[in-house]
N, C-alpha and C. Protein backbone atom coordinates (compact mmCIF):
# COMPACT_ATOMS: atom_id res chain seq x y z
N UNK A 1 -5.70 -108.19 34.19
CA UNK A 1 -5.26 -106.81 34.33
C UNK A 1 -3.79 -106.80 34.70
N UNK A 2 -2.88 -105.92 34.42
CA UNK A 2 -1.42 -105.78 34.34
C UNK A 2 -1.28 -104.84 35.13
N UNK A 3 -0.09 -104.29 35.53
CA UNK A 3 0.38 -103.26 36.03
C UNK A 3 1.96 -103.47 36.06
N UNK A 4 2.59 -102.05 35.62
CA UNK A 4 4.02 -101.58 35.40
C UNK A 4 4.39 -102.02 37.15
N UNK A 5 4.03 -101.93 38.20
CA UNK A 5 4.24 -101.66 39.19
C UNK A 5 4.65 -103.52 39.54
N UNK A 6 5.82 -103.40 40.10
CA UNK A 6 5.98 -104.82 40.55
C UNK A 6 5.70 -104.86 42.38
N UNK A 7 5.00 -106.26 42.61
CA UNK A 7 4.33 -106.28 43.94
C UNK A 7 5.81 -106.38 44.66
N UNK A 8 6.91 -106.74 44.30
CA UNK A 8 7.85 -107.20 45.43
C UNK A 8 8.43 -105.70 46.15
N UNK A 9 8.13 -104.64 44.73
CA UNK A 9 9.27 -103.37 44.89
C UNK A 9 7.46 -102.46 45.69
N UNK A 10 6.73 -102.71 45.47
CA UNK A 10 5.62 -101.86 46.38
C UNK A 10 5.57 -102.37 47.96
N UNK A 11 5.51 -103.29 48.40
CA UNK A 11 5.73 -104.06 49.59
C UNK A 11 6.99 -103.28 49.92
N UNK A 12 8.33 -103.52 49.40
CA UNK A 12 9.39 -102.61 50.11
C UNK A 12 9.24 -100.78 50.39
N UNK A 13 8.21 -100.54 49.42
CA UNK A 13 8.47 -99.37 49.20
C UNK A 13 7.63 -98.96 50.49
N UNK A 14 6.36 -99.74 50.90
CA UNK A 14 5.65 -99.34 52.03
C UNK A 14 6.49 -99.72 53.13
N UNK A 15 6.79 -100.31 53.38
CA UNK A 15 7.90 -100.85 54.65
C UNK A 15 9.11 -99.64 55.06
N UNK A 16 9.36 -98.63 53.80
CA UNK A 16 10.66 -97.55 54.02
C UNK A 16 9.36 -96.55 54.07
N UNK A 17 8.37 -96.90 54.23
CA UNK A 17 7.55 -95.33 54.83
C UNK A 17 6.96 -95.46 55.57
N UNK A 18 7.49 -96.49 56.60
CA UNK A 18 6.96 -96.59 58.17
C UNK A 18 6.87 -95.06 59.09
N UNK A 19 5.79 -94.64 59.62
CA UNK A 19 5.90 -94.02 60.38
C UNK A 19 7.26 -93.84 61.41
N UNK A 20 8.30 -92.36 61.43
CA UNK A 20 9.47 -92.86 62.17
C UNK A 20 9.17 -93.38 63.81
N UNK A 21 9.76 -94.33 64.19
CA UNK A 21 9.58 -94.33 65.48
C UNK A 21 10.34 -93.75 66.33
N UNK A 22 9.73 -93.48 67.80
CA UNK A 22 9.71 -92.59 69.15
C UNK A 22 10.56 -93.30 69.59
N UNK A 23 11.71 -92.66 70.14
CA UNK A 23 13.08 -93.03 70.86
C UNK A 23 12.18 -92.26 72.76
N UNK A 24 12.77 -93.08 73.52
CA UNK A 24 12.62 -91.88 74.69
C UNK A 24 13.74 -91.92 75.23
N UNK A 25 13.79 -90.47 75.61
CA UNK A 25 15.01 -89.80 75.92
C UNK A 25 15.69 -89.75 77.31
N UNK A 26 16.74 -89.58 77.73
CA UNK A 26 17.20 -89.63 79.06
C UNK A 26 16.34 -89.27 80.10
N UNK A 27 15.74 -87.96 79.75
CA UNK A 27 14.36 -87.79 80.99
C UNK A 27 13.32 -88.49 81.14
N UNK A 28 13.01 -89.63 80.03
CA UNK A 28 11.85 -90.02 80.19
C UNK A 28 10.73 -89.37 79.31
N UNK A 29 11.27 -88.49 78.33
CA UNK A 29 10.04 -87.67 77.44
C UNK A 29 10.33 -88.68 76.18
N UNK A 30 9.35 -88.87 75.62
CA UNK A 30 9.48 -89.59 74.14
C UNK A 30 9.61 -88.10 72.98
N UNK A 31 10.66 -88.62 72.56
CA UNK A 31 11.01 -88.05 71.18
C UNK A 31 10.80 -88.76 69.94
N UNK A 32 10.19 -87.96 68.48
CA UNK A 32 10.12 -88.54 67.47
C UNK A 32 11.88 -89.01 66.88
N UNK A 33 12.03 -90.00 65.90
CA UNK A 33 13.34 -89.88 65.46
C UNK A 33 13.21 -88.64 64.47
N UNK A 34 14.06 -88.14 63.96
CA UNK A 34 14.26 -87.38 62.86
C UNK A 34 14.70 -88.47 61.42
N UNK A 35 14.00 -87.82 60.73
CA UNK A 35 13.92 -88.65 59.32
C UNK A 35 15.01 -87.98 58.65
N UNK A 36 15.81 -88.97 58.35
CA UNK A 36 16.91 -88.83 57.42
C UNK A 36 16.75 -88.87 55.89
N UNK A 37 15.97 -89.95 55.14
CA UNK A 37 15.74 -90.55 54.36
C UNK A 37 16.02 -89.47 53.34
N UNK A 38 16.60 -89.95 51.60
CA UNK A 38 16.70 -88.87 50.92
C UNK A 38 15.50 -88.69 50.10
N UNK A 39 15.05 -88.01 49.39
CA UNK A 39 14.21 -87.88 48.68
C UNK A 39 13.89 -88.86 47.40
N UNK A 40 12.87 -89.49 47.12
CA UNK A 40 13.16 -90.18 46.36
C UNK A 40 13.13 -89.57 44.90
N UNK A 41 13.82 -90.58 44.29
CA UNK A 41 14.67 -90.01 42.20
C UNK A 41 13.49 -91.06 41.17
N UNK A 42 13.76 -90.81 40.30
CA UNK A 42 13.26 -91.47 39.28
C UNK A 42 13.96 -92.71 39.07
N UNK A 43 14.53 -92.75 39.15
CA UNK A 43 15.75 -94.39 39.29
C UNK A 43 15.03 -95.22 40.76
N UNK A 44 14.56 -94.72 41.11
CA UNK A 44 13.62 -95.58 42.79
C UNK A 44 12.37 -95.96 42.33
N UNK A 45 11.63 -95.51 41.38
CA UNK A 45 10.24 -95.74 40.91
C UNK A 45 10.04 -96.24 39.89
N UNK A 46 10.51 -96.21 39.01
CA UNK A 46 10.92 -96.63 37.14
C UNK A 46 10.65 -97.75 37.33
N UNK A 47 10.18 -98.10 36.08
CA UNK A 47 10.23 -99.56 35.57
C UNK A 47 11.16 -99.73 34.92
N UNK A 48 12.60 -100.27 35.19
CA UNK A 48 13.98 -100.60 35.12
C UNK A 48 14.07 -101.16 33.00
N UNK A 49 12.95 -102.15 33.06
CA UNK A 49 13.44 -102.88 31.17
C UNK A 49 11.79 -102.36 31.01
N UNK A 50 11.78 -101.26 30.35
CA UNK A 50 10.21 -100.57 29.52
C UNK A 50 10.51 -101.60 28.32
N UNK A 51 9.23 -102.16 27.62
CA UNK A 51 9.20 -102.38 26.09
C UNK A 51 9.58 -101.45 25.52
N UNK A 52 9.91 -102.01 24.22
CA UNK A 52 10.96 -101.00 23.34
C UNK A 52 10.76 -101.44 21.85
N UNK A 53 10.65 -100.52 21.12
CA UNK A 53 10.76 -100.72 19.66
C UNK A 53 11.29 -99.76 19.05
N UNK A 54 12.09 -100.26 18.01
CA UNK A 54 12.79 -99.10 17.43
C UNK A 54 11.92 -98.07 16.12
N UNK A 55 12.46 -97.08 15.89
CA UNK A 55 11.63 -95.91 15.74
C UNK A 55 11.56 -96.21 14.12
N UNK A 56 11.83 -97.38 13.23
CA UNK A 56 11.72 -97.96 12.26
C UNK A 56 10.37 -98.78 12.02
N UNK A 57 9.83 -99.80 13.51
CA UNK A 57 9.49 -100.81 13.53
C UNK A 57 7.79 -100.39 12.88
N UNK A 58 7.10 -101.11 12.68
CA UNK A 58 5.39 -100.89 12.28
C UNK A 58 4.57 -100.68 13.49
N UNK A 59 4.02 -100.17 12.96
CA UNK A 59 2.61 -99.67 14.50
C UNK A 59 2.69 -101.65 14.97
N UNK A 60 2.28 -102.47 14.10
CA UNK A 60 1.54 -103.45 13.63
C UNK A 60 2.85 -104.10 15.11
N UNK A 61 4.00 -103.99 15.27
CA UNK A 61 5.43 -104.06 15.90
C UNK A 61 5.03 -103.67 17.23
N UNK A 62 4.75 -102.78 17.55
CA UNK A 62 4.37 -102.11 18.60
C UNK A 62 3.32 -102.41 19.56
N UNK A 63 1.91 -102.76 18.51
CA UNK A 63 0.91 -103.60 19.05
C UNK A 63 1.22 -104.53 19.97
N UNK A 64 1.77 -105.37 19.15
CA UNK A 64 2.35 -106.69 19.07
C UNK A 64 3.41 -106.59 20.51
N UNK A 65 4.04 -105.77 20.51
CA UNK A 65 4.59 -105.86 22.00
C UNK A 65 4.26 -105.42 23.29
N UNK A 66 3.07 -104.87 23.13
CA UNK A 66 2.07 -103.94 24.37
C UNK A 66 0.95 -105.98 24.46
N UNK A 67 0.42 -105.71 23.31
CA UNK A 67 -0.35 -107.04 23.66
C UNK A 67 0.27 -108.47 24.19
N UNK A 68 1.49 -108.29 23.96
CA UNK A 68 2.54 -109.55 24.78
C UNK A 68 2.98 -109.67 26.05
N UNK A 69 3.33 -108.57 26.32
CA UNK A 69 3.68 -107.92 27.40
C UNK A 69 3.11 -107.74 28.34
N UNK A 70 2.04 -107.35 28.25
CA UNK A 70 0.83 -107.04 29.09
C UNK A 70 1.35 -105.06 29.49
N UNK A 71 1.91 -104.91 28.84
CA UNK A 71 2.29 -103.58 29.22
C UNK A 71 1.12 -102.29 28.75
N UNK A 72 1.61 -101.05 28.99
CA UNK A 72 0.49 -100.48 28.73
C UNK A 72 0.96 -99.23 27.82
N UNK A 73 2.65 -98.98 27.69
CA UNK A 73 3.06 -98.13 27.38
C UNK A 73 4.36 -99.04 26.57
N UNK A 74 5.02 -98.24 25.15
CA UNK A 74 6.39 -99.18 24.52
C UNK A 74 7.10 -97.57 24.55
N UNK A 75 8.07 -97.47 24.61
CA UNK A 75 8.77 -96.55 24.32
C UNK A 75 10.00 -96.81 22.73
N UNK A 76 9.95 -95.84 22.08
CA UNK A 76 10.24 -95.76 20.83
C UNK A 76 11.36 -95.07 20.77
N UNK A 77 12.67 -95.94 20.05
CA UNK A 77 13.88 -95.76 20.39
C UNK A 77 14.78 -95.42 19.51
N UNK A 78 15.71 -95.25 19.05
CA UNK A 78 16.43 -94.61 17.59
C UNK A 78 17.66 -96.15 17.88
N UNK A 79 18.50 -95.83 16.90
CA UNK A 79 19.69 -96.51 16.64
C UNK A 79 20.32 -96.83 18.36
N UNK A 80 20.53 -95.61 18.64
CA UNK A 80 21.92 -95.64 20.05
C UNK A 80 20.62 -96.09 21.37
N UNK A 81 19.51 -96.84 20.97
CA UNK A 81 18.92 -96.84 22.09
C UNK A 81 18.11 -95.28 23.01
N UNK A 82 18.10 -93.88 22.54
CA UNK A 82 17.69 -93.22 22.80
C UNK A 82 16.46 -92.85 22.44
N UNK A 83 15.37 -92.60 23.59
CA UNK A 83 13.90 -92.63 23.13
C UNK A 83 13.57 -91.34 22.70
N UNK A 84 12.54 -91.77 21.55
CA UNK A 84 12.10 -90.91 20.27
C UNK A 84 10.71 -90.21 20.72
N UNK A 85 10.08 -91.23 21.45
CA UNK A 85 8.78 -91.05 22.00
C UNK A 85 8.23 -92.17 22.72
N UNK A 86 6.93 -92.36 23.39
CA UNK A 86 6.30 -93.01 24.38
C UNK A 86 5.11 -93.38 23.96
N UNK A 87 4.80 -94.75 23.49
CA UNK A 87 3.04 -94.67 22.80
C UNK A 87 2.59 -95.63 24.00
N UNK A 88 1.21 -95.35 24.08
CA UNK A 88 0.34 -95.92 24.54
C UNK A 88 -0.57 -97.03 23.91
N UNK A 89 -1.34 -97.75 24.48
CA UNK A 89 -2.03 -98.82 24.07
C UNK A 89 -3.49 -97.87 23.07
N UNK A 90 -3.76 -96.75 23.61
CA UNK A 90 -5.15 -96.09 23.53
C UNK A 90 -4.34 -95.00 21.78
N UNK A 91 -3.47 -94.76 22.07
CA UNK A 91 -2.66 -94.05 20.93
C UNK A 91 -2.84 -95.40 19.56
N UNK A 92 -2.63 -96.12 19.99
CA UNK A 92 -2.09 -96.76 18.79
C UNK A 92 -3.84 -97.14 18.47
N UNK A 93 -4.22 -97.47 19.42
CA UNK A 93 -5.89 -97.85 18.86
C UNK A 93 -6.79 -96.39 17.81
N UNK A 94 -6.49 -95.29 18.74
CA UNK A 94 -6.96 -94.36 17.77
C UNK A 94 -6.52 -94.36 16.42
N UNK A 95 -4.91 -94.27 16.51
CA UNK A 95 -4.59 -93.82 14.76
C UNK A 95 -4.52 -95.39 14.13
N UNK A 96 -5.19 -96.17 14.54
CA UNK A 96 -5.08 -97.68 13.75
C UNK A 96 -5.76 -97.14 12.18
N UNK A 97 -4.66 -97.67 11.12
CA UNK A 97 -4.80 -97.11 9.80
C UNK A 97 -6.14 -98.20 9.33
N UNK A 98 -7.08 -97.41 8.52
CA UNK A 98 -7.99 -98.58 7.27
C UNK A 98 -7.00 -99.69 6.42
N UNK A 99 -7.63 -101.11 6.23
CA UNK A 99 -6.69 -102.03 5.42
C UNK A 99 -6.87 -102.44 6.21
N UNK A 100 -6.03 -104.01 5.80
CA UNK A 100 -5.64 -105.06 5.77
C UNK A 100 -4.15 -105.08 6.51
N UNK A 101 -3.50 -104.63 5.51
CA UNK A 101 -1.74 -104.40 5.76
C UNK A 101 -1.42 -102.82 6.41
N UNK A 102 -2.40 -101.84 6.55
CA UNK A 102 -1.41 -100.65 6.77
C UNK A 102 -1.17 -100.72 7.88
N UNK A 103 -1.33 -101.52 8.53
CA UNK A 103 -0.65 -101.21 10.19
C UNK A 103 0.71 -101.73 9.81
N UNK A 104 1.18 -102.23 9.21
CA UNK A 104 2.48 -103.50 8.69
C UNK A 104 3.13 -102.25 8.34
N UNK A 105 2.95 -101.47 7.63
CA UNK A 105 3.81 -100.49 6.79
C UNK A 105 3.75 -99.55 7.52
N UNK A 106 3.35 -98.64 8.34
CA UNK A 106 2.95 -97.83 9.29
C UNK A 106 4.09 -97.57 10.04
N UNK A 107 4.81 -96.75 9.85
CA UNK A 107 6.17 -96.75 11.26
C UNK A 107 5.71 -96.46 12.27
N UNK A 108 6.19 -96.58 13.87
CA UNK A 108 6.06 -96.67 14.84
C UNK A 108 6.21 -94.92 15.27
N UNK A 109 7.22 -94.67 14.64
CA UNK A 109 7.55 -93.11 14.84
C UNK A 109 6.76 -91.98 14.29
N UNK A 110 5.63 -92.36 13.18
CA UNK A 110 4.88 -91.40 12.33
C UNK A 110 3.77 -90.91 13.63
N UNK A 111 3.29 -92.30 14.40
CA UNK A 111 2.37 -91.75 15.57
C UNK A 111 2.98 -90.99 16.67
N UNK A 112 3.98 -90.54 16.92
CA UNK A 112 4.73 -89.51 17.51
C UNK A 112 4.60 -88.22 16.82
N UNK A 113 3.16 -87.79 16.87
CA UNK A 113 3.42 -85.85 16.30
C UNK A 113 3.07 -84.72 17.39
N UNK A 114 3.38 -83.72 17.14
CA UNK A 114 3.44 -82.63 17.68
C UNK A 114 3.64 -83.04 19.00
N UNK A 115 3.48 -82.20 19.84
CA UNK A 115 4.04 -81.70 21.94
C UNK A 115 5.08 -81.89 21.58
N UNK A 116 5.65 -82.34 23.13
CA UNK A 116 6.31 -82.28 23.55
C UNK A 116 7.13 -83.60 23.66
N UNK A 117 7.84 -83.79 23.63
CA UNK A 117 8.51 -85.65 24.45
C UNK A 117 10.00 -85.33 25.17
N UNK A 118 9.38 -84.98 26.20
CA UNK A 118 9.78 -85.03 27.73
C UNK A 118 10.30 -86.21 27.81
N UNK A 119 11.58 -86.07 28.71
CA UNK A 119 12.79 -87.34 29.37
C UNK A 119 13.21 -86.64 30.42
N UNK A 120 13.77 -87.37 31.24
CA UNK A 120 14.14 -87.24 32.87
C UNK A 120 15.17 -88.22 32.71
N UNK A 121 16.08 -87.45 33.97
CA UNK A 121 17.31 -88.01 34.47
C UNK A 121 17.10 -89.63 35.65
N UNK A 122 17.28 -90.26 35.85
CA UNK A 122 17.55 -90.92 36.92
C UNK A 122 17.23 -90.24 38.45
N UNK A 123 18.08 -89.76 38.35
CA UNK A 123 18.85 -88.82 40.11
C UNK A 123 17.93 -87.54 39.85
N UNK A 124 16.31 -87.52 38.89
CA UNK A 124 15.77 -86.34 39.44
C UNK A 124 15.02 -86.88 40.45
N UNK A 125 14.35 -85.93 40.83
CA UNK A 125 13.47 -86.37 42.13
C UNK A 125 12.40 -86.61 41.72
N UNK A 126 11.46 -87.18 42.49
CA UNK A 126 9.91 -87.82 41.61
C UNK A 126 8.99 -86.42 41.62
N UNK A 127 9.45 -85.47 42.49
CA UNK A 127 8.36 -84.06 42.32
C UNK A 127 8.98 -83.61 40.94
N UNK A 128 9.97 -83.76 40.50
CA UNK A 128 10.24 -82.49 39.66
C UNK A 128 9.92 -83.53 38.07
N UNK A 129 10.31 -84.95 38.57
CA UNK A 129 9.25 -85.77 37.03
C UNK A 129 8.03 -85.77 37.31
N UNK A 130 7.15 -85.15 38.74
CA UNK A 130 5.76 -85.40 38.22
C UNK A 130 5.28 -83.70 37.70
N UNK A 131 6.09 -83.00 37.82
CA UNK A 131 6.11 -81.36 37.11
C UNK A 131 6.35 -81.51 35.64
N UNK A 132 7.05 -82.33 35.53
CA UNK A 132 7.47 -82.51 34.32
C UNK A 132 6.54 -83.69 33.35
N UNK A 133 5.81 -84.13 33.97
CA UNK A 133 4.97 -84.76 33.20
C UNK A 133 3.48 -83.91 33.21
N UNK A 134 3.32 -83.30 34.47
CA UNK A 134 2.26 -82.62 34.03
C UNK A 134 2.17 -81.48 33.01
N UNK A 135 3.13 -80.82 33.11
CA UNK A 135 3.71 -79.44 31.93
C UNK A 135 3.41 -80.10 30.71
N UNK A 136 4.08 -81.56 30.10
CA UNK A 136 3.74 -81.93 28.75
C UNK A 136 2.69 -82.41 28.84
N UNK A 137 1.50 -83.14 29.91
CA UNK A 137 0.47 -83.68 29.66
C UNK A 137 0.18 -85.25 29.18
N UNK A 138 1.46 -85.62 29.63
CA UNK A 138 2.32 -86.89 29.48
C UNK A 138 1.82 -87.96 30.77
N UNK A 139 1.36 -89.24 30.26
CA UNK A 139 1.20 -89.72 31.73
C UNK A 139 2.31 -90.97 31.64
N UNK A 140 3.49 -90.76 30.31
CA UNK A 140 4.82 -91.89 31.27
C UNK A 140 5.76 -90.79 30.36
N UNK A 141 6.83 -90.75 30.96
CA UNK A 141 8.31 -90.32 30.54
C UNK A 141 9.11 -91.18 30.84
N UNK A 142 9.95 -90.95 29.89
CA UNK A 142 11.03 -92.10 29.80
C UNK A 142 12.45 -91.49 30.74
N UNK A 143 13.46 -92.47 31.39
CA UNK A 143 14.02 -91.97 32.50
C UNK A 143 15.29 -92.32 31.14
N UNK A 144 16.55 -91.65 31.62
CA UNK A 144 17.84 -91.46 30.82
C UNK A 144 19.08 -91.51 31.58
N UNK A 145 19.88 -92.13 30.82
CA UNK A 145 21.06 -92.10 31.63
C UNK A 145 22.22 -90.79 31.09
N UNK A 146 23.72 -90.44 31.19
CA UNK A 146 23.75 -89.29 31.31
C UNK A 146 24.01 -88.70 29.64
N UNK A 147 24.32 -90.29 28.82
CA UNK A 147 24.15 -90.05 27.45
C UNK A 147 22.78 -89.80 26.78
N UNK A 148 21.72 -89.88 27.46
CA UNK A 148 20.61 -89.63 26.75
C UNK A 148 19.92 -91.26 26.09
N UNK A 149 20.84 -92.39 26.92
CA UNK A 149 20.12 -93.49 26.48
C UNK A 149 19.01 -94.01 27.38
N UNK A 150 17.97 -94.69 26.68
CA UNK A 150 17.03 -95.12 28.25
C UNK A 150 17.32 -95.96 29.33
N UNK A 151 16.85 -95.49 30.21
CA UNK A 151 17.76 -96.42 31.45
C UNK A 151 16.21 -96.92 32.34
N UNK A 152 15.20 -96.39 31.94
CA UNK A 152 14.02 -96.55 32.20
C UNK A 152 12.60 -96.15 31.68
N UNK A 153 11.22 -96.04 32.43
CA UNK A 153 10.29 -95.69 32.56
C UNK A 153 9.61 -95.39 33.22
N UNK A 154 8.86 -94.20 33.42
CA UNK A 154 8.14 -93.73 35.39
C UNK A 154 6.63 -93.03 34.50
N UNK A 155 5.60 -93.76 35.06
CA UNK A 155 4.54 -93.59 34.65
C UNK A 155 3.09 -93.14 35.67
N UNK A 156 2.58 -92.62 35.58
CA UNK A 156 1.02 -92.56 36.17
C UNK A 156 1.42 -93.48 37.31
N UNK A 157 1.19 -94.60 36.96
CA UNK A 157 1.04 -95.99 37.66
C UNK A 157 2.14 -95.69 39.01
N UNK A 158 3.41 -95.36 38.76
CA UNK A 158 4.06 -95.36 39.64
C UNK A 158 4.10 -94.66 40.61
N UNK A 159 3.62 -93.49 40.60
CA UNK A 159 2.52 -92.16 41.27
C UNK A 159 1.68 -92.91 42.08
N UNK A 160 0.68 -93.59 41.81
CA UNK A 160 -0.22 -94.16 42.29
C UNK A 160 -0.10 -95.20 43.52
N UNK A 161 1.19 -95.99 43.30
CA UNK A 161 1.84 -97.20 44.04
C UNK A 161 2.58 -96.31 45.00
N UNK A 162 2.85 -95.07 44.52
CA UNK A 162 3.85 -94.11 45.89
C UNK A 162 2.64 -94.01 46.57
N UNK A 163 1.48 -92.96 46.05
CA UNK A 163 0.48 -92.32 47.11
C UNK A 163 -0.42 -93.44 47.92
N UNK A 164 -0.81 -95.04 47.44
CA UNK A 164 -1.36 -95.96 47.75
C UNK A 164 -0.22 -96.49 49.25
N UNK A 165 0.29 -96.38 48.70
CA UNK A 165 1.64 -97.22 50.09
C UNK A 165 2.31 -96.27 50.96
N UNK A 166 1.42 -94.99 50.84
CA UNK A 166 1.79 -93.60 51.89
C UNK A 166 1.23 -94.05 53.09
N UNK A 167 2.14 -94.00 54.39
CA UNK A 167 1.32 -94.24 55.44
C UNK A 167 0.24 -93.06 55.63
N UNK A 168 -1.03 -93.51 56.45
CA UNK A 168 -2.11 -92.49 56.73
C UNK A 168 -1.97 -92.48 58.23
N UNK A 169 -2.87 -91.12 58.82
CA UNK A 169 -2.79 -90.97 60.14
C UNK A 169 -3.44 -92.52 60.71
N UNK A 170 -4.31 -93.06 60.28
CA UNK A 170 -4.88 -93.82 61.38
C UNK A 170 -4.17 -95.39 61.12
N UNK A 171 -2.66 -95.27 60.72
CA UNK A 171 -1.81 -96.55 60.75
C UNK A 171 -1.39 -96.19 61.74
């Protein structure tokens, strides 16, 4: 089993959501600290190098780099590196063409129809990409830098590794 989520960056990520600790104060009353911390962006959660195929390549291309990878999502890219769309492992299994060869001839970009294909900035905040993934019904969007090239990926998964490594009352 795989996961987008790397163990070194979840371990840090629980460690910066330590409960703040109690300073006590000149009288002797304990005070909480006040939390500074900024909100976290899509550039804090992303998976930094998403698989990638360009929006030319064959389904058959695409496979081929989800099954290598161990990934679960490729994002589909044009010439300048800007993503076209986001396929999944379960996408490409449904529209798998009849034959021998049609997955070979099959562009990568034909399984990109209709919605929406939603992209996010870096420096948004993770509430307003998880608004934004729920509105399209999307469970990864691709993150962008300020030309519109990919600079990442923030998926389901990464949601999950935030709310899993949330401290609870009884830590």
């Amino acid at each position: 089993m795989s996961s987008l989520v790397q163990v070194d960056r979840a371990v840090g990520h629980r460690a910066q959501r330590q409960a703040p600790r109690q300073h006590e104060a000149a009288s002797g009353v304990v005070l909480p600290a006040q939390r500074t911390a900024r909100p976290r962006t899509a550039a804090d959660v992303m998976t930094r190098f998403p698989v990638t195929v360009h929006r030319s390549a064959s389904m058959w291309t695409a496979w081929d780099r989800l099954r290598t990878t161990g990934s679960r999502h490729v994002v589909v890219v044009d010439d300048h590196q800007r993503p076209v769309g986001v396929l999944d492992e379960r996408t490409l299994a449904l529209e798998w063409p009849p034959g021998p060869m049609a997955a070979h001839r099959t562009p990568a970009h034909s399984l990109l129809r209709g919605g929406p294909r939603p992209r996010v900035l870096g420096g948004d905040e993770v509430t307003a990409v998880a608004r934004t993934m729920l509105g399209a019904g999307v469970d990864a969007v691709p993150v962008v830098d300020r030309n519109g090239r990919l600079y990442g990926l923030v998926t389901l998964w990464h949601f999950a590794d935030l709310v899993a490594a949330w401290p609870t009352d009884e830590e």
